[in-house]
Protein backbone atom coordinates (compact mmCIF):
# COMPACT_ATOMS: atom_id res chain seq x y z
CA UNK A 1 -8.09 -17.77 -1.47
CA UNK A 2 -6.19 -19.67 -3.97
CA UNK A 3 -4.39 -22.20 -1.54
CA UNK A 4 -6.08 -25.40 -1.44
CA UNK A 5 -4.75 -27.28 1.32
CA UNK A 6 -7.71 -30.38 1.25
CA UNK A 7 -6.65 -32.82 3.91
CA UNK A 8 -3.72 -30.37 5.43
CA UNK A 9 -6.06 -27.31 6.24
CA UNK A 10 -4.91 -27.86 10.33
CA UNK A 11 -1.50 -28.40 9.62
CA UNK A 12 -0.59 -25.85 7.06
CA UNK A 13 -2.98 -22.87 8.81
CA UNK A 14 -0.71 -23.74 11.99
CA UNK A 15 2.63 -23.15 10.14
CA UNK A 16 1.18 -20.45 8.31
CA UNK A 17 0.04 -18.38 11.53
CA UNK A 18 3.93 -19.38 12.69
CA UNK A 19 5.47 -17.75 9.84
CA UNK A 20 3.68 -14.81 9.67
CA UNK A 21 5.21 -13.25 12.15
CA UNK A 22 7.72 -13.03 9.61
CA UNK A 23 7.79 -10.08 6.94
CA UNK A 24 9.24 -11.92 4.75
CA UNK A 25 7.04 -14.97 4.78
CA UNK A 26 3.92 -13.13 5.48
CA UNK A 27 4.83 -11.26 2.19
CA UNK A 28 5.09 -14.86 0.09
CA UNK A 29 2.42 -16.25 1.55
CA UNK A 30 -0.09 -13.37 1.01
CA UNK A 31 1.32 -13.33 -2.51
CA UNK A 32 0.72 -16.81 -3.27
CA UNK A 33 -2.92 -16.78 -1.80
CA UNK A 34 -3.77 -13.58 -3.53
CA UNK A 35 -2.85 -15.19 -7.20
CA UNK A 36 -5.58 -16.24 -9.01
CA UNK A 37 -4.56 -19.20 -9.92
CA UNK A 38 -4.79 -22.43 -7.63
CA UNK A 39 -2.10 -23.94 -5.79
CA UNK A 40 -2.77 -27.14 -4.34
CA UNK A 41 -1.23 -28.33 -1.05
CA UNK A 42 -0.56 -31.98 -1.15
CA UNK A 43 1.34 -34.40 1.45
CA UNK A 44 4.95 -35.65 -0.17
CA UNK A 45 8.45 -34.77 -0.42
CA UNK A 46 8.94 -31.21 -0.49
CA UNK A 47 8.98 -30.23 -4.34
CA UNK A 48 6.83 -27.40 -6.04
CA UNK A 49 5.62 -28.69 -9.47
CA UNK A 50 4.00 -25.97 -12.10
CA UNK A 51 0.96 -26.93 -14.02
CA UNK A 52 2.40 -28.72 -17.28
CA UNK A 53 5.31 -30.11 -15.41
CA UNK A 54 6.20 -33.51 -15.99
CA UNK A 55 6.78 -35.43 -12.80
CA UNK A 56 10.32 -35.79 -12.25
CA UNK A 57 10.53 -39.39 -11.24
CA UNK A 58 7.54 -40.03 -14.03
CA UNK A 59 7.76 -38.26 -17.23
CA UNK A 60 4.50 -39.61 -18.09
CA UNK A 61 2.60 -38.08 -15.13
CA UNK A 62 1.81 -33.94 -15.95
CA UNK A 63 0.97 -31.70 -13.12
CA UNK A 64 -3.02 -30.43 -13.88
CA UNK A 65 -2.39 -27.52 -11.34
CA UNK A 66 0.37 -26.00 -9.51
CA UNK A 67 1.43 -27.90 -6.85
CA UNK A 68 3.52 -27.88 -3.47
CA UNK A 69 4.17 -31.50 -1.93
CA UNK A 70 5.19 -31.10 1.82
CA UNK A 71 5.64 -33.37 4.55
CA UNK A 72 4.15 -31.67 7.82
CA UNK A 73 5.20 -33.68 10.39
CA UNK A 74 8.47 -34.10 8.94
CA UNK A 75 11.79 -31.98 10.35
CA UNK A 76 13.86 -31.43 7.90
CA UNK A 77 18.09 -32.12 8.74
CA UNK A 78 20.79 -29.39 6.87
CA UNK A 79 24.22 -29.09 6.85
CA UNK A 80 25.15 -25.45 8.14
CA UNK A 81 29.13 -24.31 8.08
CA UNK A 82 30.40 -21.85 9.59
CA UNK A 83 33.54 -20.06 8.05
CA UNK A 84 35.52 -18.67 11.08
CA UNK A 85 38.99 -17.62 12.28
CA UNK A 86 41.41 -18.60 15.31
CA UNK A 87 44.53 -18.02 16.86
CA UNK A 88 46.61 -21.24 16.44
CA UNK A 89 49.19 -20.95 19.35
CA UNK A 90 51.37 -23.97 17.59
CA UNK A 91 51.53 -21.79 14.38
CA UNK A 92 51.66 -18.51 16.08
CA UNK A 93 49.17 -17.45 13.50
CA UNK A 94 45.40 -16.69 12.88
CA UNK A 95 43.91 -19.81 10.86
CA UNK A 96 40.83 -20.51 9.02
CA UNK A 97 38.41 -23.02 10.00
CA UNK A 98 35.36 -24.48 8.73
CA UNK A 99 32.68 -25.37 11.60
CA UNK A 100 29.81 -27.89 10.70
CA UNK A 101 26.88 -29.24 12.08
CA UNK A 102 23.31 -31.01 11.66
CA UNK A 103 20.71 -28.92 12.15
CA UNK A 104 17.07 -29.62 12.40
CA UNK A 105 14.55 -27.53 10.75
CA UNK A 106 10.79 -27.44 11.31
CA UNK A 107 8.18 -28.08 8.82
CA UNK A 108 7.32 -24.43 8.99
CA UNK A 109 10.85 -23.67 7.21
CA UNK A 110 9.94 -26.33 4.17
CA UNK A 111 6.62 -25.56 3.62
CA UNK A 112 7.62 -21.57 3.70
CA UNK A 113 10.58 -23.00 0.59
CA UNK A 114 8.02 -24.79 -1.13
CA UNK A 115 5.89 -21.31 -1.22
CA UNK A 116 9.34 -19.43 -2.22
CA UNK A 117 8.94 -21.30 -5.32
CA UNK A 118 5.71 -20.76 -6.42
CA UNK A 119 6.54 -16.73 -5.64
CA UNK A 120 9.25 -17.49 -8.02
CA UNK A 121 7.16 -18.39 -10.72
CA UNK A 122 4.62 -15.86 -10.28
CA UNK A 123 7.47 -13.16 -10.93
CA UNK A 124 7.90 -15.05 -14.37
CA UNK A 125 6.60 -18.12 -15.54
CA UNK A 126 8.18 -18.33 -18.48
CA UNK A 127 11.47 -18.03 -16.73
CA UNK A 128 10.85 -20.53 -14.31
CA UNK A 129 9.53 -22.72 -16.62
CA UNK A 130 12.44 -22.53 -18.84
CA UNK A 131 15.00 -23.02 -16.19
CA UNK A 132 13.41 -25.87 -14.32
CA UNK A 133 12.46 -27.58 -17.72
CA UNK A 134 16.57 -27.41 -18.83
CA UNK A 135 17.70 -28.86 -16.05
CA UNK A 136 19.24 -25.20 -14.29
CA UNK A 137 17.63 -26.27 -11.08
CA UNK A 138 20.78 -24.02 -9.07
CA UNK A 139 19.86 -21.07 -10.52
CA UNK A 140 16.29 -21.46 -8.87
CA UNK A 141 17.62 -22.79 -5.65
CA UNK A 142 20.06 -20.26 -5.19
CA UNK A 143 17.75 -17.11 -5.43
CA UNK A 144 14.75 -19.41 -3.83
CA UNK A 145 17.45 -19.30 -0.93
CA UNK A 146 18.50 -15.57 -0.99
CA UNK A 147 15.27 -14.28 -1.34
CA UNK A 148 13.04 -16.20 1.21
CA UNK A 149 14.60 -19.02 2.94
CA UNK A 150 17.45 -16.88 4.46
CA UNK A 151 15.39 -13.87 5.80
CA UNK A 152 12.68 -16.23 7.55
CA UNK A 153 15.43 -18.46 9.17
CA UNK A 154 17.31 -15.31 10.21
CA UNK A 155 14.10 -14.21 11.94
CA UNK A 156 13.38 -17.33 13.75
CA UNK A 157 17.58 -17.34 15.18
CA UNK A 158 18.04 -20.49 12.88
CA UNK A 159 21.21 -21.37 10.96
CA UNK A 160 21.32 -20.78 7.08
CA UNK A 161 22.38 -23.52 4.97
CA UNK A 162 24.37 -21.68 2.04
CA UNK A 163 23.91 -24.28 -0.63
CA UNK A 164 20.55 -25.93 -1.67
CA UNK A 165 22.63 -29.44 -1.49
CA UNK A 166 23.28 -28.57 2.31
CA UNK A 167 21.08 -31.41 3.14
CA UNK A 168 21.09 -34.60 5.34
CA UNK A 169 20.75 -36.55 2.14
CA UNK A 170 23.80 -34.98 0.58
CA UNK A 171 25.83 -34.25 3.95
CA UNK A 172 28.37 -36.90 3.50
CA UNK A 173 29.11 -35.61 -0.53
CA UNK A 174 29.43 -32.00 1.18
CA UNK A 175 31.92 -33.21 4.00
CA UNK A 176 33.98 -34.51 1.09
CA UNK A 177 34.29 -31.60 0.13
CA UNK A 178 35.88 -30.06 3.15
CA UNK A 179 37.58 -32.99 4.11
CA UNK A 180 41.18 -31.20 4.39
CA UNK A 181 39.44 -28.14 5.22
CA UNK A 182 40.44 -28.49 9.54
CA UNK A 183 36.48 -29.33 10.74
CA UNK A 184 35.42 -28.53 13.72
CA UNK A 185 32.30 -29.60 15.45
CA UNK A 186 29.52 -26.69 15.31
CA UNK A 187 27.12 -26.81 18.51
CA UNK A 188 23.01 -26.33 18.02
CA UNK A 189 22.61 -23.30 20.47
CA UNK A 190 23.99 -19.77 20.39
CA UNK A 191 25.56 -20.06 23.64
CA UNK A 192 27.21 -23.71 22.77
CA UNK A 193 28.38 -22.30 19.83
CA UNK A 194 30.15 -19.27 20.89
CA UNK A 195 31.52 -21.21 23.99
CA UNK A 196 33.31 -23.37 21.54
CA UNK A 197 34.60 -20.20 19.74
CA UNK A 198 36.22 -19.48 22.97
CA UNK A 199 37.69 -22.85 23.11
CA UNK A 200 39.16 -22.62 19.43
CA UNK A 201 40.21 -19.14 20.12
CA UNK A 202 42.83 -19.07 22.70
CA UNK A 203 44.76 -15.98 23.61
CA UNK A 204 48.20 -15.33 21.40
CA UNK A 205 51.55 -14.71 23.52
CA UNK A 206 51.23 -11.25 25.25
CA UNK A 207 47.45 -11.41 25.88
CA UNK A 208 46.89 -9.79 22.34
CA UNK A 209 42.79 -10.63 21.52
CA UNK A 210 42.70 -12.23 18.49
CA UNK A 211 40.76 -11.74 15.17
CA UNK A 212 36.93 -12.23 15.17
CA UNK A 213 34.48 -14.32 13.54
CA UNK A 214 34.74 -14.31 9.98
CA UNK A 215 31.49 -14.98 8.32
């Protein structure tokens, strides 16, 4: 095993018997523990650093292995929207709506990210390397998130975020964003969620149903 987790053996063997039940993660974490090279599991903000990586906050400091910094006793708060449609009676028209909320997700689900990342650079280091090192952070994020962060939320019923920056930290810059967009509140649990559906979704003159959810 190539996973050296030190200091957060418990914690990480916990989250990693959790995920498992996942194809997807079970497939990334075999992955990374079947490489030959070391990854080292350290307690910080959640960041995967390559060996040879300058630190980003200290150019100075270079990473002597691969390492993932995770916090695991830390939730982690995204921004999810929802992209829906509903019959606006004062209009007499179907209109979209963007739905938002906070949601929290467990360590499991940032540690599993963290992981996505190193899979990443296993399928090509020299690609990795070369994007992370000019800056194209997105270009990781965004198939980090496709590839393994959407699947393993799907399979534990959690929201996906759509955009790496769909974070706590960046939530108010997002709600800019959609700020003449029509926002609606989006509720934590299935059922809250499509009982406010309902709500936004009243019946058109002559009982007609109206469209769906778009998503």
């Amino acid at each position: 095993m190539t996973i050296r987790t030190g200091a957060l053996n418990a914690e990480f063997d916990l989250c990693a018997t959790q995920l498992k039940s996942c194809n997807r993660a079970k497939f990334v974490i075999n992955t990374v523990t079947m490489w030959p090279e070391p990854v080292d599991i350290v307690r910080g903000d959640s960041e995967f650093c390559f060996q040879g990586q300058p630190d980003f906050q200290d150019a100075m400091n270079i990473y002597a292995t691969h390492t993932v910094k995770w916090q695991p006793n830390v939730d982690d708060r995204i921004v999810v929207f929802e992209r829906t449609r509903y019959f606006d009676p004062n209009r007499d028209t179907v209109q979209p709506i963007v739905a938002y909320g906070n949601q929290t997700y467990p360590p499991m689900i940032a540690l599993l990210h963290e992981l996505g990342h190193v899979w990443q650079y296993i399928q090509n280091p020299t690609q990795y390397r070369t994007l992370a090192l000019n800056g194209q952070i997105a270009a990781i994020e965004r198939q980090n998130l496709q590839r393994n962060e959407h699947p393993v939320v799907d399979h534990f019923e959690l929201p996906r975020r759509q955009a790496y920056n769909h974070t706590a930290r960046h939530s108010a810059a997002v709600r800019r964003q959609f700020s003449d967009a029509g926002w609606y509140p989006m509720y934590r649990t299935t059922y809250e969620r499509k009982r406010r559906r309902r709500e936004l979704q009243p019946l058109p003159p002559g009982g007609a149903v109206p469209a769906g959810p778009v998503f």
